[in-house]
C-alpha atoms as a PDB file:
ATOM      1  CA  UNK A   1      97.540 -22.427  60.084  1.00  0.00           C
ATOM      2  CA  UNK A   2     100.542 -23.164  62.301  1.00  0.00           C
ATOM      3  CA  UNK A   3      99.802 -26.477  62.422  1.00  0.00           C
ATOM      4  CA  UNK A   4     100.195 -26.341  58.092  1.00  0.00           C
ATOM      5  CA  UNK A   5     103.405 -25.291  58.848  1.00  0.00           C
ATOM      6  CA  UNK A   6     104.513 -27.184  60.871  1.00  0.00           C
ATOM      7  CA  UNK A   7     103.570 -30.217  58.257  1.00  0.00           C
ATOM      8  CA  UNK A   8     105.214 -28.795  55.711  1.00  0.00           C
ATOM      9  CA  UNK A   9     108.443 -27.719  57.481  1.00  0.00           C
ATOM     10  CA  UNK A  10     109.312 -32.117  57.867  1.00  0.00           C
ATOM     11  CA  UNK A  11     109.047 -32.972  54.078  1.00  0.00           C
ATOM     12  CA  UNK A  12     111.400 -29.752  53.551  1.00  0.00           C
ATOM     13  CA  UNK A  13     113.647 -30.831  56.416  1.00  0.00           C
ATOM     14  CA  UNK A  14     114.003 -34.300  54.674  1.00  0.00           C
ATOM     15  CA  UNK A  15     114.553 -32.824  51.385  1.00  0.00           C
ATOM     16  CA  UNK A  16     117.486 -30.875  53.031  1.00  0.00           C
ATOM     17  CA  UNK A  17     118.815 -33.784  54.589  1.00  0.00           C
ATOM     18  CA  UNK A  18     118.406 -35.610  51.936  1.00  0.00           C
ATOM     19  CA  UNK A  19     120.619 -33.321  49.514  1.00  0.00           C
ATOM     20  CA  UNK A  20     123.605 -32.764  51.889  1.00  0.00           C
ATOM     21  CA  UNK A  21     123.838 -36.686  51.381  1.00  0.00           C
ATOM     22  CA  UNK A  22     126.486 -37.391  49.557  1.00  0.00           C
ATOM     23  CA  UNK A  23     127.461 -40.972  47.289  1.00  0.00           C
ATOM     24  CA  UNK A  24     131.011 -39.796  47.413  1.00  0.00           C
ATOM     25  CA  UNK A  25     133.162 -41.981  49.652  1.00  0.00           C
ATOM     26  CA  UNK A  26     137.063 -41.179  50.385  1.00  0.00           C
ATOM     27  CA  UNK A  27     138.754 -43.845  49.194  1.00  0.00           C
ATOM     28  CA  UNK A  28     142.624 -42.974  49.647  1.00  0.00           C
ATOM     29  CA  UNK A  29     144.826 -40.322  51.371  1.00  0.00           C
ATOM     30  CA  UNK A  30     148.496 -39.197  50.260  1.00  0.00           C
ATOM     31  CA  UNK A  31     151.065 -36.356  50.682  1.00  0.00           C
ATOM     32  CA  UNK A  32     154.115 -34.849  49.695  1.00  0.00           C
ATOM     33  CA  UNK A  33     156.475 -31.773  50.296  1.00  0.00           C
ATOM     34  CA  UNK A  34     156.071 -29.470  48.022  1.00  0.00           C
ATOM     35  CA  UNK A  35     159.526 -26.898  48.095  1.00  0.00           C
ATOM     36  CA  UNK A  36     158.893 -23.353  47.852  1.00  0.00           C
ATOM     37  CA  UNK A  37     161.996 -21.166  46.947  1.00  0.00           C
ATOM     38  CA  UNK A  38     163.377 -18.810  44.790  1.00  0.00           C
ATOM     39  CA  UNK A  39     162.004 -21.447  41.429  1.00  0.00           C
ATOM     40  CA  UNK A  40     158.692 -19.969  41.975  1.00  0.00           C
ATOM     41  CA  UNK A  41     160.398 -16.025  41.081  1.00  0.00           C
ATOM     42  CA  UNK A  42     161.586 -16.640  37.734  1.00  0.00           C
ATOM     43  CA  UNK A  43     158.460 -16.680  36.152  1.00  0.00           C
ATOM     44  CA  UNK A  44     156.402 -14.277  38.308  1.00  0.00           C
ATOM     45  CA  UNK A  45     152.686 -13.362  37.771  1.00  0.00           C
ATOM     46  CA  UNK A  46     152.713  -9.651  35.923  1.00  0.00           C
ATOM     47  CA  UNK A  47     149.226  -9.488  37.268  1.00  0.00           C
ATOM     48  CA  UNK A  48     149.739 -10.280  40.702  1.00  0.00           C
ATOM     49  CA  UNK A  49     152.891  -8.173  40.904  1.00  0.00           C
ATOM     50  CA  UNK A  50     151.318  -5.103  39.972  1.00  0.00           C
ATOM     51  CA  UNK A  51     148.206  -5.840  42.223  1.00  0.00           C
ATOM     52  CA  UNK A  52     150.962  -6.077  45.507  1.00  0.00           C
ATOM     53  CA  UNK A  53     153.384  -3.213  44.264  1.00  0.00           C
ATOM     54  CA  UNK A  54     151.581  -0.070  46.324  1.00  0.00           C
ATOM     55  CA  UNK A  55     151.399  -2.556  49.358  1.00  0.00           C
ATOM     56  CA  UNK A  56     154.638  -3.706  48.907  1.00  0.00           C
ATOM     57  CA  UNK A  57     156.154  -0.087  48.207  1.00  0.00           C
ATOM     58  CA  UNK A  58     154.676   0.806  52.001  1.00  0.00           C
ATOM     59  CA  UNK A  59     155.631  -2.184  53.706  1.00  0.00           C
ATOM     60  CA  UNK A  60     159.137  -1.840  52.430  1.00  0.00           C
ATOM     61  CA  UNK A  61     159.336   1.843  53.762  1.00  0.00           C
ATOM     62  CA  UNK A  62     158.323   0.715  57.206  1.00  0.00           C
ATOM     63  CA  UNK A  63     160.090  -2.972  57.617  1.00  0.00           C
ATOM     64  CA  UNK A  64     163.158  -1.985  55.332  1.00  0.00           C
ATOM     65  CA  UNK A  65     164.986   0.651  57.346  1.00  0.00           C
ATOM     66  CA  UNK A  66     167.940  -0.816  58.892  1.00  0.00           C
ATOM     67  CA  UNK A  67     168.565  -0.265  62.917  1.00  0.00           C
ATOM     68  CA  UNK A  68     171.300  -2.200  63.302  1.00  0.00           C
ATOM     69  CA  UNK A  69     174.149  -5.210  62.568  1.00  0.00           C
ATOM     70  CA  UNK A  70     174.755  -8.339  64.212  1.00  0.00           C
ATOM     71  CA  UNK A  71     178.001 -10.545  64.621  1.00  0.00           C
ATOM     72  CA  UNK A  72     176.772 -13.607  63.799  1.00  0.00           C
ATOM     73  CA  UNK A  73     173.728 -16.295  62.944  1.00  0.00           C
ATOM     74  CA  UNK A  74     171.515 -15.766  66.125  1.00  0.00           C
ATOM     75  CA  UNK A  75     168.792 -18.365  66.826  1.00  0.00           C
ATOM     76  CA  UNK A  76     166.679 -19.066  70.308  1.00  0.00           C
ATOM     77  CA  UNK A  77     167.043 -23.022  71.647  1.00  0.00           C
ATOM     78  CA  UNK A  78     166.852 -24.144  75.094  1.00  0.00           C
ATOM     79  CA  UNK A  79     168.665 -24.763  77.470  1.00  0.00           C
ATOM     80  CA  UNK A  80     170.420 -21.663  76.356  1.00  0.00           C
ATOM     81  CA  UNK A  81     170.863 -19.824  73.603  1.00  0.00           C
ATOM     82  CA  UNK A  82     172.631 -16.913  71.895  1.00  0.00           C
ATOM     83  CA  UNK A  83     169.527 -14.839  70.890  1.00  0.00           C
ATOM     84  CA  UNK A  84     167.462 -15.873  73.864  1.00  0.00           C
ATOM     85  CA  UNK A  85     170.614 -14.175  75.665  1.00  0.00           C
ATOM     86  CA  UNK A  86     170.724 -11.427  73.845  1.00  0.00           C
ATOM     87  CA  UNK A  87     167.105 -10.367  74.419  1.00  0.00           C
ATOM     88  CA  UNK A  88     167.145  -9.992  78.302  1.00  0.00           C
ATOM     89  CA  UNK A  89     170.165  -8.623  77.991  1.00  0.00           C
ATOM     90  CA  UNK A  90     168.929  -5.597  76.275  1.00  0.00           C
ATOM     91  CA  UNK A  91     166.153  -5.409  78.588  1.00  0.00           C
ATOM     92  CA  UNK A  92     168.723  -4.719  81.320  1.00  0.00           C
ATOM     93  CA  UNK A  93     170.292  -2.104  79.455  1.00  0.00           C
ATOM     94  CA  UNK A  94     167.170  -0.427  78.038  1.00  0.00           C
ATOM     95  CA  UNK A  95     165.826  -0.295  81.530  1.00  0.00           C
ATOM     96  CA  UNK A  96     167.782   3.068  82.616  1.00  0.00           C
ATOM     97  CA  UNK A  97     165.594   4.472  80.408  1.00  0.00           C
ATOM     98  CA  UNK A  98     162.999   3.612  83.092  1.00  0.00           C
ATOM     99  CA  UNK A  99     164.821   4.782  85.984  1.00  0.00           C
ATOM    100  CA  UNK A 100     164.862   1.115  86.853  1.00  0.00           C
ATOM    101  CA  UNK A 101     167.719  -0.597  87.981  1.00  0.00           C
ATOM    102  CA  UNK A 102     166.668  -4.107  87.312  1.00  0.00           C
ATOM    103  CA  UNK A 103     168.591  -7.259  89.509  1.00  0.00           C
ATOM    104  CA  UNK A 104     168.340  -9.684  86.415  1.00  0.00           C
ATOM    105  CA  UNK A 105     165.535 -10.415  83.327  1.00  0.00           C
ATOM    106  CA  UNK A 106     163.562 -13.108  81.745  1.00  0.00           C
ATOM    107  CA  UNK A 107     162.737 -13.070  78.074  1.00  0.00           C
ATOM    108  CA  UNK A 108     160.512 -16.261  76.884  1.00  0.00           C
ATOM    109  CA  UNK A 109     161.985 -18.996  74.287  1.00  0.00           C
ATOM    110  CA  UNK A 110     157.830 -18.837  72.969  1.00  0.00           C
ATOM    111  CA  UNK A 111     158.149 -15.045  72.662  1.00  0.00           C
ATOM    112  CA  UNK A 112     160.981 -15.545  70.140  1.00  0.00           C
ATOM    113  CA  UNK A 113     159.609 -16.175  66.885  1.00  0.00           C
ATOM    114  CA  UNK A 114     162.654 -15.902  64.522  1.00  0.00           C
ATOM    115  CA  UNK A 115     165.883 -16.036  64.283  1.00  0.00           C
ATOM    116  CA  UNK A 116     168.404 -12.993  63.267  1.00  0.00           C
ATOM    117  CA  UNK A 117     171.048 -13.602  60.231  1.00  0.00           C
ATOM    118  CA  UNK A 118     175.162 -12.436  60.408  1.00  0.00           C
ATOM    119  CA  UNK A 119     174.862  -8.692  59.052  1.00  0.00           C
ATOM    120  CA  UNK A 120     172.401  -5.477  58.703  1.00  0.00           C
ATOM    121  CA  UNK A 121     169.112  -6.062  60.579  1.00  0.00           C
ATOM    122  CA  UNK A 122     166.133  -4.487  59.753  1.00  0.00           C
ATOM    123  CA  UNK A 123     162.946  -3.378  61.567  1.00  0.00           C
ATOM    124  CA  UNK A 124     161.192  -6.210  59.642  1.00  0.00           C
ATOM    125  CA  UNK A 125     163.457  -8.891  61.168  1.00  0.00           C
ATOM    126  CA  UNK A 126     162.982  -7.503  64.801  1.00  0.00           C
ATOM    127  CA  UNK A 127     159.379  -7.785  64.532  1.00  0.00           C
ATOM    128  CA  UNK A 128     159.756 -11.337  63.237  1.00  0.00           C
ATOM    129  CA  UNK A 129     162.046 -11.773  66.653  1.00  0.00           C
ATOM    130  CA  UNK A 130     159.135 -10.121  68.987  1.00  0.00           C
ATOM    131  CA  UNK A 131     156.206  -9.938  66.491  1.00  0.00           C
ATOM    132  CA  UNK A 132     153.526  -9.777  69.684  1.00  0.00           C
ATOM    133  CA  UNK A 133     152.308  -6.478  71.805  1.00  0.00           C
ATOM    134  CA  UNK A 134     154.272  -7.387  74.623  1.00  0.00           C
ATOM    135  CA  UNK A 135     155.630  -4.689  76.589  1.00  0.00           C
ATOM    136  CA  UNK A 136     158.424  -4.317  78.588  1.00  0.00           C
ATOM    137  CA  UNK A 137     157.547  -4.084  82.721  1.00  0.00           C
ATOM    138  CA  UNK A 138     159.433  -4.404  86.205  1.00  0.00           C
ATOM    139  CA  UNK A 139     158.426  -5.680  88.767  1.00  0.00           C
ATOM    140  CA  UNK A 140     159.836  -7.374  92.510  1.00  0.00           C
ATOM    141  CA  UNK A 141     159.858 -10.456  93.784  1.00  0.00           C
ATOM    142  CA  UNK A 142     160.574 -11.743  97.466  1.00  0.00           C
ATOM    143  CA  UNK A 143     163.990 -14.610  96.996  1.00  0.00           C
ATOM    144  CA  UNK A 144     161.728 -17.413  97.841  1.00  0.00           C
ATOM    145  CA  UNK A 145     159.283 -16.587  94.756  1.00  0.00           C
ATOM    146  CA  UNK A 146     163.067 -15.890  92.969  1.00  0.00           C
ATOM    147  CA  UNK A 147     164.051 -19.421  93.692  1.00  0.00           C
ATOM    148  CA  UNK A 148     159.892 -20.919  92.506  1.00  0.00           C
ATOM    149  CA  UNK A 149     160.877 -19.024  89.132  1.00  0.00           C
ATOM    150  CA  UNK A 150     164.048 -20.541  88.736  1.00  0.00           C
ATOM    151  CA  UNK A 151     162.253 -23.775  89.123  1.00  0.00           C
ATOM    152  CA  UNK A 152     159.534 -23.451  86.993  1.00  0.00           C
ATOM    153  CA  UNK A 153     161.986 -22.558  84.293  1.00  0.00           C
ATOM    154  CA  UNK A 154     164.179 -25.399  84.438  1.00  0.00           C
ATOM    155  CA  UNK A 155     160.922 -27.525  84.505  1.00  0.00           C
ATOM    156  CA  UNK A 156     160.659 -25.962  81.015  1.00  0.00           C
ATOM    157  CA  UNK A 157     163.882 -26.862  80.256  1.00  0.00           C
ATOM    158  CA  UNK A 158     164.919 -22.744  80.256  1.00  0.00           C
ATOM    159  CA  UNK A 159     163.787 -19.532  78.996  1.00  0.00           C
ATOM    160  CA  UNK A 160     166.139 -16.294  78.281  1.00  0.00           C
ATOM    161  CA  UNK A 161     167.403 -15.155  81.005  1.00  0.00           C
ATOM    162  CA  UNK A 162     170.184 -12.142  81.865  1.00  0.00           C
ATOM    163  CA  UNK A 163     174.192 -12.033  81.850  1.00  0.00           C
ATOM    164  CA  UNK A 164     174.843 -12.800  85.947  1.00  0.00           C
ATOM    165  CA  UNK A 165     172.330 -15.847  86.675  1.00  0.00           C
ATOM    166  CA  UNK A 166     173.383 -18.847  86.619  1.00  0.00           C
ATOM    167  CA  UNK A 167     171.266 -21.940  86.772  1.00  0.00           C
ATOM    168  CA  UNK A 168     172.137 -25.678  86.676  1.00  0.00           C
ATOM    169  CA  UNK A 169     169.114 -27.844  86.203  1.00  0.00           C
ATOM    170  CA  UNK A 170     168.409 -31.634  85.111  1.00  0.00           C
ATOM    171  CA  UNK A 171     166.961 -32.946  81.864  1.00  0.00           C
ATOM    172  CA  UNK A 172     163.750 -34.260  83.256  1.00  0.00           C
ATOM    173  CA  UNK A 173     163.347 -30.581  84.300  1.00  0.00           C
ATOM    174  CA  UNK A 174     164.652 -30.366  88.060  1.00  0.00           C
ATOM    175  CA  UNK A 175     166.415 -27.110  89.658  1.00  0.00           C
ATOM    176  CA  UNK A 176     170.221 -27.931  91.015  1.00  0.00           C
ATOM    177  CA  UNK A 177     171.315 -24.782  92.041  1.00  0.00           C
ATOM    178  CA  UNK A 178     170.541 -20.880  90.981  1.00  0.00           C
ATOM    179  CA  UNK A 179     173.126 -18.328  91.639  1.00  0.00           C
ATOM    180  CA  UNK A 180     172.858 -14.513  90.763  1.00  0.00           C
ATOM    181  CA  UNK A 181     176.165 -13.031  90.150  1.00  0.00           C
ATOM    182  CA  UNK A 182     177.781 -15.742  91.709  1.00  0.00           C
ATOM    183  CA  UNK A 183     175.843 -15.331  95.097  1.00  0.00           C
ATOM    184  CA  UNK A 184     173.245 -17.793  96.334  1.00  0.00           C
ATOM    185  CA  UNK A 185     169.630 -16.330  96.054  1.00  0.00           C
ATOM    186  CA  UNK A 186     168.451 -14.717  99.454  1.00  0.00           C
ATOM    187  CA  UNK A 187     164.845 -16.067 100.402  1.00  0.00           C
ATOM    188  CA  UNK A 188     163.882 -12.915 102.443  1.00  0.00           C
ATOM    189  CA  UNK A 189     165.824 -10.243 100.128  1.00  0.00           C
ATOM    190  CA  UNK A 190     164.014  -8.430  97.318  1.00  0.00           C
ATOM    191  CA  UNK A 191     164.673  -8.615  93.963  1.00  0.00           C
ATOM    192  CA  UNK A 192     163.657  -6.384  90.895  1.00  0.00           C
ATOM    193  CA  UNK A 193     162.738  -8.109  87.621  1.00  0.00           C
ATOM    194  CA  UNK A 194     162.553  -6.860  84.180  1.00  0.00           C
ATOM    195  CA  UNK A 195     160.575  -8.827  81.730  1.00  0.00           C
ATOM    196  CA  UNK A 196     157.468  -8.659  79.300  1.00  0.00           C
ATOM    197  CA  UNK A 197     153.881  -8.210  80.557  1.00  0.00           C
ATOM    198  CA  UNK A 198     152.752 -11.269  79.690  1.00  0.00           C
ATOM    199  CA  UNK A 199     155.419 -13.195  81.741  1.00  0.00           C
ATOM    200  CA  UNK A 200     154.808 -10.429  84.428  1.00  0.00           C
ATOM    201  CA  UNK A 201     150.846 -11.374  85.025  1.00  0.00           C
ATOM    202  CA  UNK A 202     151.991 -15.302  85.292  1.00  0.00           C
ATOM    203  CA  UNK A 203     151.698 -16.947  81.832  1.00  0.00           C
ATOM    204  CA  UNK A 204     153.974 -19.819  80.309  1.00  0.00           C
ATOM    205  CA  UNK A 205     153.873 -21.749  83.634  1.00  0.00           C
ATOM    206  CA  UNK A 206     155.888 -18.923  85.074  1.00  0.00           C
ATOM    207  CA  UNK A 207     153.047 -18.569  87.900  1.00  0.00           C
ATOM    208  CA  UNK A 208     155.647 -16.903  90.668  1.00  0.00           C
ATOM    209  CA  UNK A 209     155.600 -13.757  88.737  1.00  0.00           C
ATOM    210  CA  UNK A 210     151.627 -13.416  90.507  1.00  0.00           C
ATOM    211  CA  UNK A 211     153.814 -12.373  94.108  1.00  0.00           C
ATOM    212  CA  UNK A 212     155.336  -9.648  91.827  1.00  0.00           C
ATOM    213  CA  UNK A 213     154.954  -6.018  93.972  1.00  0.00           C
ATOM    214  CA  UNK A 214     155.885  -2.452  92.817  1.00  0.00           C
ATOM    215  CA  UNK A 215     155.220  -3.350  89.141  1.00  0.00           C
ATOM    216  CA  UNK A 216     155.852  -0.673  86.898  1.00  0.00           C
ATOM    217  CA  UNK A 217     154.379  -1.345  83.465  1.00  0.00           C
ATOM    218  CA  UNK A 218     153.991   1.202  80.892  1.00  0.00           C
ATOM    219  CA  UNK A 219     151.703   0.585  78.404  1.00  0.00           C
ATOM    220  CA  UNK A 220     152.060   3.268  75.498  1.00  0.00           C
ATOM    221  CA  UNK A 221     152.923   1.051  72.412  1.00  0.00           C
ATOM    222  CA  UNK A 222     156.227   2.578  72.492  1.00  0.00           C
ATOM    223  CA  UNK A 223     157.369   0.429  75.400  1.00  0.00           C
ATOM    224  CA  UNK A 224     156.104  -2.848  73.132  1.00  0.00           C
ATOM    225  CA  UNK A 225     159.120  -5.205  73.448  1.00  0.00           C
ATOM    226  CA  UNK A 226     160.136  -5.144  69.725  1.00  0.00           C
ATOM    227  CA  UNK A 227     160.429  -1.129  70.039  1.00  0.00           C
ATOM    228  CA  UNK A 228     162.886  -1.692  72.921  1.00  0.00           C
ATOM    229  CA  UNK A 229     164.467  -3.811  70.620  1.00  0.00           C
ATOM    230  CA  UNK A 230     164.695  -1.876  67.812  1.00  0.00           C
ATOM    231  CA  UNK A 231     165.622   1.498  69.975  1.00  0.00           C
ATOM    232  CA  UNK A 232     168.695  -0.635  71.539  1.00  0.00           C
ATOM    233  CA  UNK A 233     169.701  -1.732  68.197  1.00  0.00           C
ATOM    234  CA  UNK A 234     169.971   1.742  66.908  1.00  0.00           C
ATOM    235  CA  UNK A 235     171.185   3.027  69.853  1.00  0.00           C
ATOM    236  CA  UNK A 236     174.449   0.483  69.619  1.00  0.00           C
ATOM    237  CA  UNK A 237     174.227   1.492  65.468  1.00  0.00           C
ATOM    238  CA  UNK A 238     174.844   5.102  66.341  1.00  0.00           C
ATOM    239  CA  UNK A 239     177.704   4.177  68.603  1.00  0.00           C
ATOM    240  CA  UNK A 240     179.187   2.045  65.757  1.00  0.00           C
ATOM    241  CA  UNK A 241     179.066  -1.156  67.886  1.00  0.00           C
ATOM    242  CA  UNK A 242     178.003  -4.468  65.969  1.00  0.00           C
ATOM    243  CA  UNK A 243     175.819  -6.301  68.443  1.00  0.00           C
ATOM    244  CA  UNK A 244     177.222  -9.500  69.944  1.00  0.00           C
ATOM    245  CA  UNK A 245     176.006 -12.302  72.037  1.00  0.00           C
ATOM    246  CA  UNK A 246     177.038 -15.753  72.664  1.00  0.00           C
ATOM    247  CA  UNK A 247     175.953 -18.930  74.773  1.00  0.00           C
ATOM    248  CA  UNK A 248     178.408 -18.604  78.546  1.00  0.00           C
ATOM    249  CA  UNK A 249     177.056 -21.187  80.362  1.00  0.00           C
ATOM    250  CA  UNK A 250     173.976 -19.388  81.915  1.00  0.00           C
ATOM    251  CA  UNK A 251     171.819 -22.539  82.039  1.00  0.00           C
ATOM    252  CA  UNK A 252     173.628 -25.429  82.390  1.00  0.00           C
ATOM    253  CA  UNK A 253     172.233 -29.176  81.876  1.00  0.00           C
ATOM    254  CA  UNK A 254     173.581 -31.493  84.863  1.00  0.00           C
ATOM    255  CA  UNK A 255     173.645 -35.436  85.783  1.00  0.00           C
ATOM    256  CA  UNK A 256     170.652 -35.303  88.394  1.00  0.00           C
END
């Protein structure tokens, strides 16, 4: 009997086979850009609308609240950039809230996923900014592994990084100098770090963060970067103050 089957299962493998064969042959390739804007609202699908309107009506009440304003346009570029200032910057100041008194930060240019428009800013457009579960974290790190960091981020031609460091690197990716509130870095002195967990455990080729010590990192969703974000937003939005933030000269691009 199993040898039946087995006779029977080839002609019905070959039939198979011979059915997934297809005469069709691709005979040319082409492409085009195809611009999506506001053209596509005027004549909106009554179906479709009324299908998304109870979604839509709860996404609104969670992403529409606004926490905040900004000065200007804010995007994230490298070297250096006004947003990808802004970020560790707020990690500083949000890190009192920690009882952490932090020496400097580092906020990713990979981690920044949008960019902020001149105006009100919603909670919608800071989780576009940090849209991952990133949290924030602290954590210490001898000079010598202060100075390998500085390196491995001008290899990547810079990340964010807080108001008081000062780095001058090369464009093929090559640390000059790095200077932390105007003082050379100390090899044997320690140095506290706030950044995100996933920088923390050594990922974007920022591999000296792995001889971090004392790390402190919460991990209650509350500490997820874009509600640090959105707390130090409302925080300045209670105290009136439209948040500013502008490139200084933090990571400078020099003639090797």
């Amino acid at each position: 009997m199993k040898r039946f089957f087995q006779l029977l299962a080839w002609p019905m493998l070959l039939l198979l086979f011979a059915a997934c064969t297809s005469h069709y042959q691709l005979s040319d390739v082409s492409r085009t850009r195809i611009l999506v804007d506001k053209l596509y609202d005027v004549n909106p699908d009554a179906a479709a609308l009324d299908f998304l309107k109870p979604y839509k009506q709860k996404v609104d009440s969670l992403m529409g609240p606004v926490v905040g304003k900004v000065a200007h346009d804010m995007e994230a570029k490298r070297p250096e950039s006004d947003l990808s200032n802004l970020l560790p910057d707020i990690f500083m100041h949000m890190a009192q809230y920690y009882h952490e008194t932090p020496d400097f930060a580092i906020y990713n240019m990979g981690g920044i996923r949008a960019a902020l428009s001149k105006g009100e800013v919603t909670y919608g457009d800071v989780l576009d900014v940090a849209p991952f579960e990133n949290k924030i974290c602290f954590v210490s790190l001898k000079g010598n592994k202060v100075m390998e960091l500085f390196e491995q981020i001008a290899k990547r031609g810079g990340e964010g990084v807080s108001q008081g460091v000062h780095l001058e690197i090369t464009k093929d990716g090559k640390l000059v100098s790095a200077r932390l509130y105007g003082k050379t870095i100390d090899p044997e002195a320690n140095y506290r770090v706030t950044t995100i967990d996933y920088l923390a455990q050594g990922n974007d080729g920022l591999t000296a963060f792995k001889n971090g010590t004392n790390l402190n990192s919460p991990k209650d969703d509350k500490n997820n970067a874009r509600i640090v974000i959105r707390d130090y937003f409302q925080e300045m939005m209670l105290k009136g103050v439209v948040v500013d933030s502008k490139v200084e000269g933090r990571i400078l691009i020099v003639e090797n």
